[in-house]
Protein backbone atom coordinates (compact mmCIF):
# COMPACT_ATOMS: atom_id res chain seq x y z
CA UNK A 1 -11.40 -3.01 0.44
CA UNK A 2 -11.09 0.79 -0.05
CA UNK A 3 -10.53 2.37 -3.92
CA UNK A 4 -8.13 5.04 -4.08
CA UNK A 5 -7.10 7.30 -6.78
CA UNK A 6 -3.82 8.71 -7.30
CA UNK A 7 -3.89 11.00 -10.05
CA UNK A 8 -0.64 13.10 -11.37
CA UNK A 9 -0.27 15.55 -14.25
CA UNK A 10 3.80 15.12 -14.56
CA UNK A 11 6.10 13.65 -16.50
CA UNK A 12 9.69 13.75 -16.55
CA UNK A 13 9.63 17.93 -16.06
CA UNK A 14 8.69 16.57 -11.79
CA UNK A 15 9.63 13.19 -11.52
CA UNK A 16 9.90 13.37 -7.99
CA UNK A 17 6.27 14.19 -8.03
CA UNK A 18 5.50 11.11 -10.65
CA UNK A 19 7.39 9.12 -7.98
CA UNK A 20 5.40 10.18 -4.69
CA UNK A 21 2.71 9.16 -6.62
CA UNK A 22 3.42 6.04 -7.45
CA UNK A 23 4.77 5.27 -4.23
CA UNK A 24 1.10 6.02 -2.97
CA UNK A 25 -0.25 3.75 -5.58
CA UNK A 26 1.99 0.77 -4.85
CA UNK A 27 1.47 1.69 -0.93
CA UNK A 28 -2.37 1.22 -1.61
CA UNK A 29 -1.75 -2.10 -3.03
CA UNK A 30 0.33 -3.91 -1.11
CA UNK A 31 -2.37 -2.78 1.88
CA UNK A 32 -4.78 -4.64 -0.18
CA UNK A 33 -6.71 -1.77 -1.43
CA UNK A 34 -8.05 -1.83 -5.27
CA UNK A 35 -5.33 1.18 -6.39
CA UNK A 36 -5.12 2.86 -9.42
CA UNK A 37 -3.42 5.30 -11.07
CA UNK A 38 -4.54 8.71 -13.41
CA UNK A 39 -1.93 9.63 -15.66
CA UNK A 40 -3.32 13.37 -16.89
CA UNK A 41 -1.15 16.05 -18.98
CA UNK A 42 2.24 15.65 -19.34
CA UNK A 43 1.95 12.31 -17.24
CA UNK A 44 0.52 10.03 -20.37
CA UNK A 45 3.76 10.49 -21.34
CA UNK A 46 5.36 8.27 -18.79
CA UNK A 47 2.87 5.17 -20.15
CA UNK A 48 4.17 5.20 -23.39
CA UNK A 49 6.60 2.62 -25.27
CA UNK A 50 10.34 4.09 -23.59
CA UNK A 51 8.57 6.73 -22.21
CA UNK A 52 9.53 6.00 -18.45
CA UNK A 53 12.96 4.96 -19.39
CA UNK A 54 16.25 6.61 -17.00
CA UNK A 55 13.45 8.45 -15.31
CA UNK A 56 14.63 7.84 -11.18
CA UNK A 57 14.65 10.72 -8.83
CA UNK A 58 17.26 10.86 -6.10
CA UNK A 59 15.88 8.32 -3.22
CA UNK A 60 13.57 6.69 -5.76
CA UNK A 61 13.19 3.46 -7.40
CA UNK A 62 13.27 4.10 -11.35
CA UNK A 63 9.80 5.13 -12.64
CA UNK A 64 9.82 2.21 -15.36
CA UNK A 65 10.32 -0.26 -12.47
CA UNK A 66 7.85 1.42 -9.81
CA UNK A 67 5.01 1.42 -12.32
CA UNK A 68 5.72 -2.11 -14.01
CA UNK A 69 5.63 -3.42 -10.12
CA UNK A 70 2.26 -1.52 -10.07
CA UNK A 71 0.89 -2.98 -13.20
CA UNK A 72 2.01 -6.61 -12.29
CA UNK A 73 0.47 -6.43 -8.88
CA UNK A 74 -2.93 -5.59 -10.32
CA UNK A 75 -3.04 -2.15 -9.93
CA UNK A 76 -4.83 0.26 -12.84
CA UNK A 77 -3.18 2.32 -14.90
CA UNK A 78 -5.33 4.78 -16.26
CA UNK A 79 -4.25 7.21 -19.17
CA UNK A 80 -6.30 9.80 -19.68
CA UNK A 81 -7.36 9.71 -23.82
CA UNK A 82 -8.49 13.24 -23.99
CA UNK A 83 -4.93 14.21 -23.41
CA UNK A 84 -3.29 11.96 -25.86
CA UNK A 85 -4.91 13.68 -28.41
CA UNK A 86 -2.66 17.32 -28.07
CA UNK A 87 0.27 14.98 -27.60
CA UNK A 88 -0.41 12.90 -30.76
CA UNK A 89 -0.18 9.38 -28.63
CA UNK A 90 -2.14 6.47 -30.31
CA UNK A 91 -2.80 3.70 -27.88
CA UNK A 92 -0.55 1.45 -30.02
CA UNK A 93 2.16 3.12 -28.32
CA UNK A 94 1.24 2.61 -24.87
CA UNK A 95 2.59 0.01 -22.69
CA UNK A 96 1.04 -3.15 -21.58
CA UNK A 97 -1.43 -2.50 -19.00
CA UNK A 98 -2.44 0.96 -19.93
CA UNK A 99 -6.00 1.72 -20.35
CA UNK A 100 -7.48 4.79 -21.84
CA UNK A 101 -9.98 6.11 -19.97
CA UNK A 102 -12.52 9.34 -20.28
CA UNK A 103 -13.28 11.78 -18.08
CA UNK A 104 -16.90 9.58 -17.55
CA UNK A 105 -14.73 6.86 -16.15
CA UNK A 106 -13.17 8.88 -13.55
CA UNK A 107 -16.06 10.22 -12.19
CA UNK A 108 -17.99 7.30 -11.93
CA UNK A 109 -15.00 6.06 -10.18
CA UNK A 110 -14.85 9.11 -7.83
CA UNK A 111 -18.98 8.84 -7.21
CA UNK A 112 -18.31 5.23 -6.48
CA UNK A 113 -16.37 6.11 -3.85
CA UNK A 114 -12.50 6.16 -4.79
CA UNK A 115 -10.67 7.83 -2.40
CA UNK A 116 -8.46 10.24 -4.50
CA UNK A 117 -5.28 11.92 -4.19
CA UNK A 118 -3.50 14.63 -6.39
CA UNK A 119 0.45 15.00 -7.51
């Protein structure tokens, strides 16, 4: 079983980009790779309490639904802490299945291994 990375810095300003992503992600899973997912910038956004909510790009599953699928078939949903901060996100508002992460994390993830991929 291969790890692989997908990281994305968007939010709802590219949610076409948040999408490919995620299609990646869910891709990764359902070939039986360990997948998970970087949320980075304007991307933590998408992990928090509504915060995916009427986000759908044209030819796209909605975002909420894509990464709730993700979450519920094991996949990691990473949410980078560092960028909360700026944003003034607590992890209290985060969904179900988020986990903060530092930067440590992801590179001992990457040295590991972790095949990674940017959005």
């Amino acid at each position: 079983m291969s790890k692989i990375l997908v990281h994305t810095t968007h939010g709802k300003e590219d949610i076409e980009r948040v999408s490919l992503a995620f299609v990646v992600a869910n891709s990764a899973l359902s070939s039986g790779q360990d997948s998970t997912m970087l949320l980075t910038i304007d991307g933590v956004w998408l992990a928090t309490k509504g915060g995916a909510d009427g986000l759908q790009a044209d030819g796209f599953a909605p975002i909420a639904e894509t990464m709730g699928n993700f979450i519920k078939n094991g996949g990691h949903l990473w949410i980078c802490g560092a960028c909360m901060k700026p944003r003034n996100i607590t992890a209290e508002q985060l969904i179900e299945g988020a986990q903060v992460v530092g930067a440590a994390t992801v590179v001992e993830a990457m040295v590991n291994g972790a095949n990674t991929l940017s959005f």
